[in-house]
N, C-alpha and C. Protein backbone atom coordinates (compact mmCIF):
# COMPACT_ATOMS: atom_id res chain seq x y z
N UNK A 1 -20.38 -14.55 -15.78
CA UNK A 1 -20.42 -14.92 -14.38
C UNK A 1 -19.05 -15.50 -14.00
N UNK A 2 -18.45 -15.22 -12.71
CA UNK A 2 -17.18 -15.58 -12.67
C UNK A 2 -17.24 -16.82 -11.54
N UNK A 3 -16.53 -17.63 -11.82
CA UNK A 3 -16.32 -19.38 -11.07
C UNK A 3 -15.23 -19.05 -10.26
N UNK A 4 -14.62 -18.35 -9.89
CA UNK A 4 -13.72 -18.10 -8.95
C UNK A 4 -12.87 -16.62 -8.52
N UNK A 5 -12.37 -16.80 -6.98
CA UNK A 5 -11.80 -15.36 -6.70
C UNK A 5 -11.12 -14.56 -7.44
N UNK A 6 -10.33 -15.51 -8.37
CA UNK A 6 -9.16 -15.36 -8.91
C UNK A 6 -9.81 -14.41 -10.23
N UNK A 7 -10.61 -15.13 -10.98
CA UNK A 7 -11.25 -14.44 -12.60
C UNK A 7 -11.80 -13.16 -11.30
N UNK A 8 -12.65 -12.70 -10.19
CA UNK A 8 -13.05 -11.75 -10.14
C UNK A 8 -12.11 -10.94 -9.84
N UNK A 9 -10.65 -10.87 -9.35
CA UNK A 9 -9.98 -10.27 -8.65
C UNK A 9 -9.44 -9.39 -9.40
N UNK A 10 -9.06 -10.32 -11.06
CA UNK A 10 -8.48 -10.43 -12.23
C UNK A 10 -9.05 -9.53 -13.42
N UNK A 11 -10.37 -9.18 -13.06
CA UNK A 11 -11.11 -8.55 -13.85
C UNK A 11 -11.46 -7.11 -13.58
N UNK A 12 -11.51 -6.84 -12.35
CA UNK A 12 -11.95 -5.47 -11.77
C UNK A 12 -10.60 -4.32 -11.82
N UNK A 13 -11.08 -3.65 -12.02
CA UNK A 13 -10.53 -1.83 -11.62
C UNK A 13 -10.62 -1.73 -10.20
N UNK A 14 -11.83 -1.57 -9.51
CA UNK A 14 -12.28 -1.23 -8.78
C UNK A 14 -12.78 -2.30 -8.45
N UNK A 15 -12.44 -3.04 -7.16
CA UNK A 15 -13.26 -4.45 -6.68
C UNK A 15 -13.53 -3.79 -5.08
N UNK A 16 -15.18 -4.19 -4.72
CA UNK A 16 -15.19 -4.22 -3.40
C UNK A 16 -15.77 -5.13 -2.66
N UNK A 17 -15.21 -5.24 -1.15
CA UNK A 17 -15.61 -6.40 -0.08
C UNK A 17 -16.07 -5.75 0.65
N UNK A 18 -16.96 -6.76 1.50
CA UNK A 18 -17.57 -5.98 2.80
C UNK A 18 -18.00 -7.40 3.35
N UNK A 19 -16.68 -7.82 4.44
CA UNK A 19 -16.94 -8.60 5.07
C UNK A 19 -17.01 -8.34 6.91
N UNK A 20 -17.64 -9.36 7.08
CA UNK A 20 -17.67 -9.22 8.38
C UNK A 20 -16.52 -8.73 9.79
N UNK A 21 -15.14 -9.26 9.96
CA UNK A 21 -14.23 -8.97 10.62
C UNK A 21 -12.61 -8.81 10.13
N UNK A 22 -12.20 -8.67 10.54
CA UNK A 22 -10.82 -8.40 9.85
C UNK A 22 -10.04 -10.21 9.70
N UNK A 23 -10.20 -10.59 10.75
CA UNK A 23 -9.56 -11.95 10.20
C UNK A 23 -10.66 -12.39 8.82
N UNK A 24 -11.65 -12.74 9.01
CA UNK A 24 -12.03 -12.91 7.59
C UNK A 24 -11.54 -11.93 6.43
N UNK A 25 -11.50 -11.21 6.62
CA UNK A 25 -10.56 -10.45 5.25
C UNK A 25 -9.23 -10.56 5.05
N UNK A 26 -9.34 -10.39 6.23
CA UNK A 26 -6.94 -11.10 6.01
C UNK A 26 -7.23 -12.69 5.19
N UNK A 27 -7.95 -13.45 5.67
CA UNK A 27 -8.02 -14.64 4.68
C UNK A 27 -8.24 -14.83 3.25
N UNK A 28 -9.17 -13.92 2.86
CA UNK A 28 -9.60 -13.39 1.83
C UNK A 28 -8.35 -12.60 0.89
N UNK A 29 -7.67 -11.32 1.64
CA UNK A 29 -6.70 -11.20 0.97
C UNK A 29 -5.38 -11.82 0.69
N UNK A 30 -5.43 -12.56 2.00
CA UNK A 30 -3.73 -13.67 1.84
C UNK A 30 -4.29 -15.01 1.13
N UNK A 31 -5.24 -15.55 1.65
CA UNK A 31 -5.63 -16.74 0.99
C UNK A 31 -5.10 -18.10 1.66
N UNK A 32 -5.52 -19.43 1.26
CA UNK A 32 -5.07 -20.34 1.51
C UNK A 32 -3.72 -20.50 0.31
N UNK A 33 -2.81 -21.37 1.27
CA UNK A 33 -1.62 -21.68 0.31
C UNK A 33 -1.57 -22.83 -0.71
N UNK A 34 -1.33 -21.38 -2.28
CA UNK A 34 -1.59 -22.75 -3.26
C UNK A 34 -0.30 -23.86 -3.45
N UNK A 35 0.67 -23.11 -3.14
CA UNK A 35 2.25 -24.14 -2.51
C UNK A 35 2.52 -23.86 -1.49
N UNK A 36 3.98 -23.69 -1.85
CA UNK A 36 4.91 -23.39 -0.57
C UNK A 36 5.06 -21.98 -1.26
N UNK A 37 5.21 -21.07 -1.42
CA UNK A 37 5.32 -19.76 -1.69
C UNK A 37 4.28 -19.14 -2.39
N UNK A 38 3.03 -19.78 -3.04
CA UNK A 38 1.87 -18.89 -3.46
C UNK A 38 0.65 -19.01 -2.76
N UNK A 39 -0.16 -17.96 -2.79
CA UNK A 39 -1.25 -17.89 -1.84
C UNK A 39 -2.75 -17.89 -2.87
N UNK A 40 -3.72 -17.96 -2.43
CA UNK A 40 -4.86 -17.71 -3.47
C UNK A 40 -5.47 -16.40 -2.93
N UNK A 41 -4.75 -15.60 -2.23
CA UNK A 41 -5.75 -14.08 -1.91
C UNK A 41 -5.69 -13.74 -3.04
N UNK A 42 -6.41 -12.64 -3.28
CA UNK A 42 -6.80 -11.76 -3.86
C UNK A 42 -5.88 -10.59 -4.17
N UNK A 43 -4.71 -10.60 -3.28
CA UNK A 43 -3.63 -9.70 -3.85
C UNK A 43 -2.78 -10.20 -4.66
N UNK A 44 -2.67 -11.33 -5.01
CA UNK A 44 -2.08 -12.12 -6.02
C UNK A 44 -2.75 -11.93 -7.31
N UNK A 45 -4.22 -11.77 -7.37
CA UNK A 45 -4.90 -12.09 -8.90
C UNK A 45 -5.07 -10.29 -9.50
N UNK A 46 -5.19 -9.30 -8.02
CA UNK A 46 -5.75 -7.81 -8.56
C UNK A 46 -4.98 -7.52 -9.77
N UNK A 47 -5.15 -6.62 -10.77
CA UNK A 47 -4.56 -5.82 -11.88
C UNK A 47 -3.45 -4.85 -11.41
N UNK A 48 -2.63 -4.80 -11.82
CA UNK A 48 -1.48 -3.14 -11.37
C UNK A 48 -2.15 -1.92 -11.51
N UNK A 49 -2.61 -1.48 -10.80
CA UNK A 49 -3.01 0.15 -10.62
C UNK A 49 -4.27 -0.15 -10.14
N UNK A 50 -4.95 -1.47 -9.93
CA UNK A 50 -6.51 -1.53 -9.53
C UNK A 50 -6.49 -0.68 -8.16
N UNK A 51 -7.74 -0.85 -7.33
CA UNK A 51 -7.83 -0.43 -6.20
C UNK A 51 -8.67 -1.76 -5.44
N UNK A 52 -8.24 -1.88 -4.16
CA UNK A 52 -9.24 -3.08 -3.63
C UNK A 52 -9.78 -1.84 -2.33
N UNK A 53 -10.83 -1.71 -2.38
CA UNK A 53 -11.72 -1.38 -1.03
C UNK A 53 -12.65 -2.32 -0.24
N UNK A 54 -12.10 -2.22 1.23
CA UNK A 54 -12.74 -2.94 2.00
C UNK A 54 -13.50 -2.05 2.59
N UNK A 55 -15.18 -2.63 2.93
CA UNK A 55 -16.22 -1.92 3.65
C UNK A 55 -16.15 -2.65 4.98
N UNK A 56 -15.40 -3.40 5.49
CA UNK A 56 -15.18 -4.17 6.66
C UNK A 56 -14.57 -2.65 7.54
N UNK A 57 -15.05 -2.80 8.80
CA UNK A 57 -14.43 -2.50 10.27
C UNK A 57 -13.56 -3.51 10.69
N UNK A 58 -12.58 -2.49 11.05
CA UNK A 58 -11.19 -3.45 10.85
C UNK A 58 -10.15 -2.54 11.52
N UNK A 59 -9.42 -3.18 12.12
CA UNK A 59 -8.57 -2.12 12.96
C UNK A 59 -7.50 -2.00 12.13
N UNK A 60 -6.75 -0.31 12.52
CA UNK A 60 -5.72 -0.06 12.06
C UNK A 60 -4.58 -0.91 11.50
N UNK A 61 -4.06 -1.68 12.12
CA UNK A 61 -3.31 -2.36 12.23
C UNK A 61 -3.34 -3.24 10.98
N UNK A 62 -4.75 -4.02 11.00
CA UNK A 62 -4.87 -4.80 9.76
C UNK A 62 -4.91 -3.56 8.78
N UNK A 63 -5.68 -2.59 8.70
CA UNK A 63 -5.34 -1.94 7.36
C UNK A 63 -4.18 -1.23 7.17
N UNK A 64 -3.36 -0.86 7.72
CA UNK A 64 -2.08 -0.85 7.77
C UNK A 64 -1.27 -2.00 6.48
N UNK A 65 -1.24 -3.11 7.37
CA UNK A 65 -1.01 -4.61 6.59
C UNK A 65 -1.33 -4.82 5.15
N UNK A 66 -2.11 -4.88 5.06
CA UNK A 66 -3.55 -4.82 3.94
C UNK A 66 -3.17 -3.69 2.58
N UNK A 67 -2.68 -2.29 3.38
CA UNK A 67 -2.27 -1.49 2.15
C UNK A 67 -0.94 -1.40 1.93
N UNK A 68 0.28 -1.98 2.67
CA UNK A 68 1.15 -2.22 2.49
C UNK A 68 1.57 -3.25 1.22
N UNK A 69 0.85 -4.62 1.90
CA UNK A 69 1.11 -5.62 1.05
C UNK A 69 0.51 -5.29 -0.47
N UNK A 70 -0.67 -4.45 -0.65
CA UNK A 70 -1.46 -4.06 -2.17
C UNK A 70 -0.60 -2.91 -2.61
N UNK A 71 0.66 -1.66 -1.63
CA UNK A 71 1.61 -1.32 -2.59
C UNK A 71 2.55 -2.11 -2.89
N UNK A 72 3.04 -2.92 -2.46
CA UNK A 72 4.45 -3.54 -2.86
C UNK A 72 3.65 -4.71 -4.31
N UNK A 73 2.55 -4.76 -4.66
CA UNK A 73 2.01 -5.64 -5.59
C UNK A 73 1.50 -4.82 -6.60
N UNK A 74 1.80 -3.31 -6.81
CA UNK A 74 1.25 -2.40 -7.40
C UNK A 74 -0.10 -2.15 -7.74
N UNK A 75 -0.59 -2.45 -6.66
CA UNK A 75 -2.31 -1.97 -6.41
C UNK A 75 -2.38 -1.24 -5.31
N UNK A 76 -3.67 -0.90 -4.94
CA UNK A 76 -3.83 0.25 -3.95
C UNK A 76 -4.94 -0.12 -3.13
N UNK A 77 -4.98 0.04 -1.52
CA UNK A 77 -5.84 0.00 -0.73
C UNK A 77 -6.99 0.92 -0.27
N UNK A 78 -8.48 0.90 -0.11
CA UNK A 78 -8.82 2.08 0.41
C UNK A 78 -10.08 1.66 1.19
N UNK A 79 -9.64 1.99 2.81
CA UNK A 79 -10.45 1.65 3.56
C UNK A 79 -12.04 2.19 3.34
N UNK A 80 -13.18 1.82 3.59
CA UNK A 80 -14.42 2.59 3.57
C UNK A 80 -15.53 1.39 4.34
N UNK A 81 -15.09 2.01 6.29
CA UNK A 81 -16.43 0.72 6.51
C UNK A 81 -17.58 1.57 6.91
N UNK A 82 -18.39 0.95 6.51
CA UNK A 82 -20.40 1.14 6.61
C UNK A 82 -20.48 1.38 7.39
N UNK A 83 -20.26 2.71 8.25
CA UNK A 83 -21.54 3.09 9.72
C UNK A 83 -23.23 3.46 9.76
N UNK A 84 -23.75 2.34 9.77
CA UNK A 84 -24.94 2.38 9.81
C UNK A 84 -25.81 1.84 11.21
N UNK A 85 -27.05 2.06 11.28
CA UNK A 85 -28.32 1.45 12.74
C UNK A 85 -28.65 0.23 11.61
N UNK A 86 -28.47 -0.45 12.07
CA UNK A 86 -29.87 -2.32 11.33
C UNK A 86 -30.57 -1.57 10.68
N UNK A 87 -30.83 -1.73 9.72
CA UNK A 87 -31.68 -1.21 8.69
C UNK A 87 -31.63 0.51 7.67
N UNK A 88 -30.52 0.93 8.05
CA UNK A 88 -30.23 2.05 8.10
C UNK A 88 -29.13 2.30 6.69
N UNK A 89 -28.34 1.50 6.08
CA UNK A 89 -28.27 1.41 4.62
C UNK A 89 -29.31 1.61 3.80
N UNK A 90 -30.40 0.81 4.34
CA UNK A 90 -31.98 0.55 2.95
C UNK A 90 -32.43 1.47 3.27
N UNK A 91 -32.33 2.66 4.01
CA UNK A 91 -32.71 3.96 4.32
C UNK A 91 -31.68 4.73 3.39
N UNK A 92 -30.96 4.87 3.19
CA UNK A 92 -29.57 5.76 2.97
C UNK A 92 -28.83 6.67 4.27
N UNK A 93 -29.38 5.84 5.21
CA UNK A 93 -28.95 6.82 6.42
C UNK A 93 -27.69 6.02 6.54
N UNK A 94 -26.59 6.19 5.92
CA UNK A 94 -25.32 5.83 6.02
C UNK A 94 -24.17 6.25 6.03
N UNK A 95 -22.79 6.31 6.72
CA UNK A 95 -21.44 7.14 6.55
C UNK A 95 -20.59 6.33 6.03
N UNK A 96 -20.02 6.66 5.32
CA UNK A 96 -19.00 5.68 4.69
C UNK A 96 -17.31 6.44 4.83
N UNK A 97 -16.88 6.98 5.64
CA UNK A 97 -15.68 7.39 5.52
C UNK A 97 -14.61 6.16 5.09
N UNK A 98 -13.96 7.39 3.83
CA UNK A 98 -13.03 6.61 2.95
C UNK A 98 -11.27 7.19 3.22
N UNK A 99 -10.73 6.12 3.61
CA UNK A 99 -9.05 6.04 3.52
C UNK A 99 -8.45 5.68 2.83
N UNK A 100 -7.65 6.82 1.80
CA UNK A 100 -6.31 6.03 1.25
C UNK A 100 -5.40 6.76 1.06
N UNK A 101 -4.14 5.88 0.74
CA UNK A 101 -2.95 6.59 0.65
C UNK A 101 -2.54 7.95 -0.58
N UNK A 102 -3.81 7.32 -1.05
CA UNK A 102 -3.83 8.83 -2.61
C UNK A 102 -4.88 9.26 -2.60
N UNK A 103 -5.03 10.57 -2.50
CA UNK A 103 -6.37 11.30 -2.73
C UNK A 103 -6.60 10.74 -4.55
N UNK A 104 -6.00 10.71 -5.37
CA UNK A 104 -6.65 10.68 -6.61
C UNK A 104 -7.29 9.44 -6.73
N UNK A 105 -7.04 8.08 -5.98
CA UNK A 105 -7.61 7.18 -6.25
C UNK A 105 -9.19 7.33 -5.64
N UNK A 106 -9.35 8.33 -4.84
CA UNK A 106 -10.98 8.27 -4.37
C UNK A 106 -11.66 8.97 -6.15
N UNK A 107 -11.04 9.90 -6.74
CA UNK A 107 -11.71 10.38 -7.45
C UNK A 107 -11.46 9.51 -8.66
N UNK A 108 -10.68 8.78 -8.71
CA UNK A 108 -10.57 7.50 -9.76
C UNK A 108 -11.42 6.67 -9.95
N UNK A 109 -11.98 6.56 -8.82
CA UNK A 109 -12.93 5.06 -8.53
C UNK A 109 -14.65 5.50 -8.12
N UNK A 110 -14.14 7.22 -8.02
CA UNK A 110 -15.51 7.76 -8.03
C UNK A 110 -16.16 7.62 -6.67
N UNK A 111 -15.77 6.77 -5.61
CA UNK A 111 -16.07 6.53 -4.24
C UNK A 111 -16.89 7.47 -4.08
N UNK A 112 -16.57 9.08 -3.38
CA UNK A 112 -17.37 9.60 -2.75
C UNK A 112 -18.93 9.66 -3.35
N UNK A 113 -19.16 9.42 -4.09
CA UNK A 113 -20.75 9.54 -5.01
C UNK A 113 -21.49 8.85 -5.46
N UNK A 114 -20.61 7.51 -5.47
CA UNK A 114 -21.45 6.12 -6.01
C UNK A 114 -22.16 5.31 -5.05
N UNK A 115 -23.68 5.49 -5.46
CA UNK A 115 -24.32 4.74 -4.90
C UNK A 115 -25.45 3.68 -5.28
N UNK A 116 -25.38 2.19 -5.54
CA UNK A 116 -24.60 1.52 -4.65
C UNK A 116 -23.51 1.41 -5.70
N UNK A 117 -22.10 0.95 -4.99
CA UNK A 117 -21.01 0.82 -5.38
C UNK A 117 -20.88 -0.42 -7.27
N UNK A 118 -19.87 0.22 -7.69
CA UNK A 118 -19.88 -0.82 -9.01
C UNK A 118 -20.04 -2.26 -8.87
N UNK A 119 -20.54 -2.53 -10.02
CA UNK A 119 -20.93 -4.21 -9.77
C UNK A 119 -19.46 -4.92 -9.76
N UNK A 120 -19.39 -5.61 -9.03
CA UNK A 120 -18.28 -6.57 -9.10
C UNK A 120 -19.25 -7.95 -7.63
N UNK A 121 -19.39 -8.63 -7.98
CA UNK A 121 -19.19 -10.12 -7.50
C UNK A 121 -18.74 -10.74 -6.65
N UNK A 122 -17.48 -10.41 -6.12
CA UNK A 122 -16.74 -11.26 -5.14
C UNK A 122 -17.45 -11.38 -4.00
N UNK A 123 -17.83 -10.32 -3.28
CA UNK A 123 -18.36 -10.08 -1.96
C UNK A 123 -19.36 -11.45 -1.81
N UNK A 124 -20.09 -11.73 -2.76
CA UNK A 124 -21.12 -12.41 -2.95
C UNK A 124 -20.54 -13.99 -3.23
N UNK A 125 -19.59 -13.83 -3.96
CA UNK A 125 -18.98 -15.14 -3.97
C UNK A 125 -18.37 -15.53 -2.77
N UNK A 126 -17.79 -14.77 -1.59
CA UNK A 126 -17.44 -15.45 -0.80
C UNK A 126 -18.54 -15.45 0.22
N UNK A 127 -19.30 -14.99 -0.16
CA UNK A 127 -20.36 -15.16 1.22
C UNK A 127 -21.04 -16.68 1.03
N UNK A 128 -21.51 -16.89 -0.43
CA UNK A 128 -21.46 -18.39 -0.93
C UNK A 128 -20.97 -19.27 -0.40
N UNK A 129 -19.57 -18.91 -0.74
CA UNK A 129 -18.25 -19.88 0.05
C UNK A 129 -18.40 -20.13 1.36
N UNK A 130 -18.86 -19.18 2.28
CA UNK A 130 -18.69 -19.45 3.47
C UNK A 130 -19.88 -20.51 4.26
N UNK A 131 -21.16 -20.60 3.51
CA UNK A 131 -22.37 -20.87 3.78
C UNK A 131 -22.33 -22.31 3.34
């Protein structure tokens, strides 16, 4: 079981979020400042070559941001938010269109076919956090 963002961020291949708005995820990935020049997001702790996918709706702009800052840290971004009706996931009546800058990382991470997505934790840890 992991006690913080950092061990989950640190541990995954493949980590995914699915938060509510894009400023909550920009927080999430920049983080609060652990000085004057380090942050506690999550693009600080990912692995080199991981992938971080966000299931958040989120405008261009932030994902723009978002996969910029995860290449220059040698990880990779890939958008995928949930279009679903209220109740319409626990159905499987769901679209998930997926964005990224490399086609091989969808087939890396297996995206188009996994359902539900690999276990990883965080999502859940920060929903904790927030409550």
């Amino acid at each position: 079981k992991a006690s913080s963002v950092e061990e989950v961020a640190s541990s995954c291949d493949v980590l995914f979020t699915a938060l509510p708005n894009g400023s909550v995820l920009l927080s999430v990935v920049f983080g609060e400042m652990k000085d004057e020049t380090t942050s506690r997001g999550i693009h600080n702790f990912v692995r080199p070559s991981s992938i971080y996918v966000s299931c958040s709706t989120i405008s261009p702009t932030t994902s723009r941001l978002i996969a910029y800052v995860h290449t220059k840290c040698s990880t990779e971004f890939a958008a995928a938010p949930i279009c679903a009706c209220p109740g319409g996931l626990a159905l499987g009546h769901a679209t998930i269109p997926i964005s990224s800058s490399k086609q091989n990382h969808l087939n890396k991470s297996n995206l188009s076919c996994r359902y539900p997505p690999p276990k990883c934790k965080f999502s859940e840890m920060i929903q904790k956090q927030q409550m």
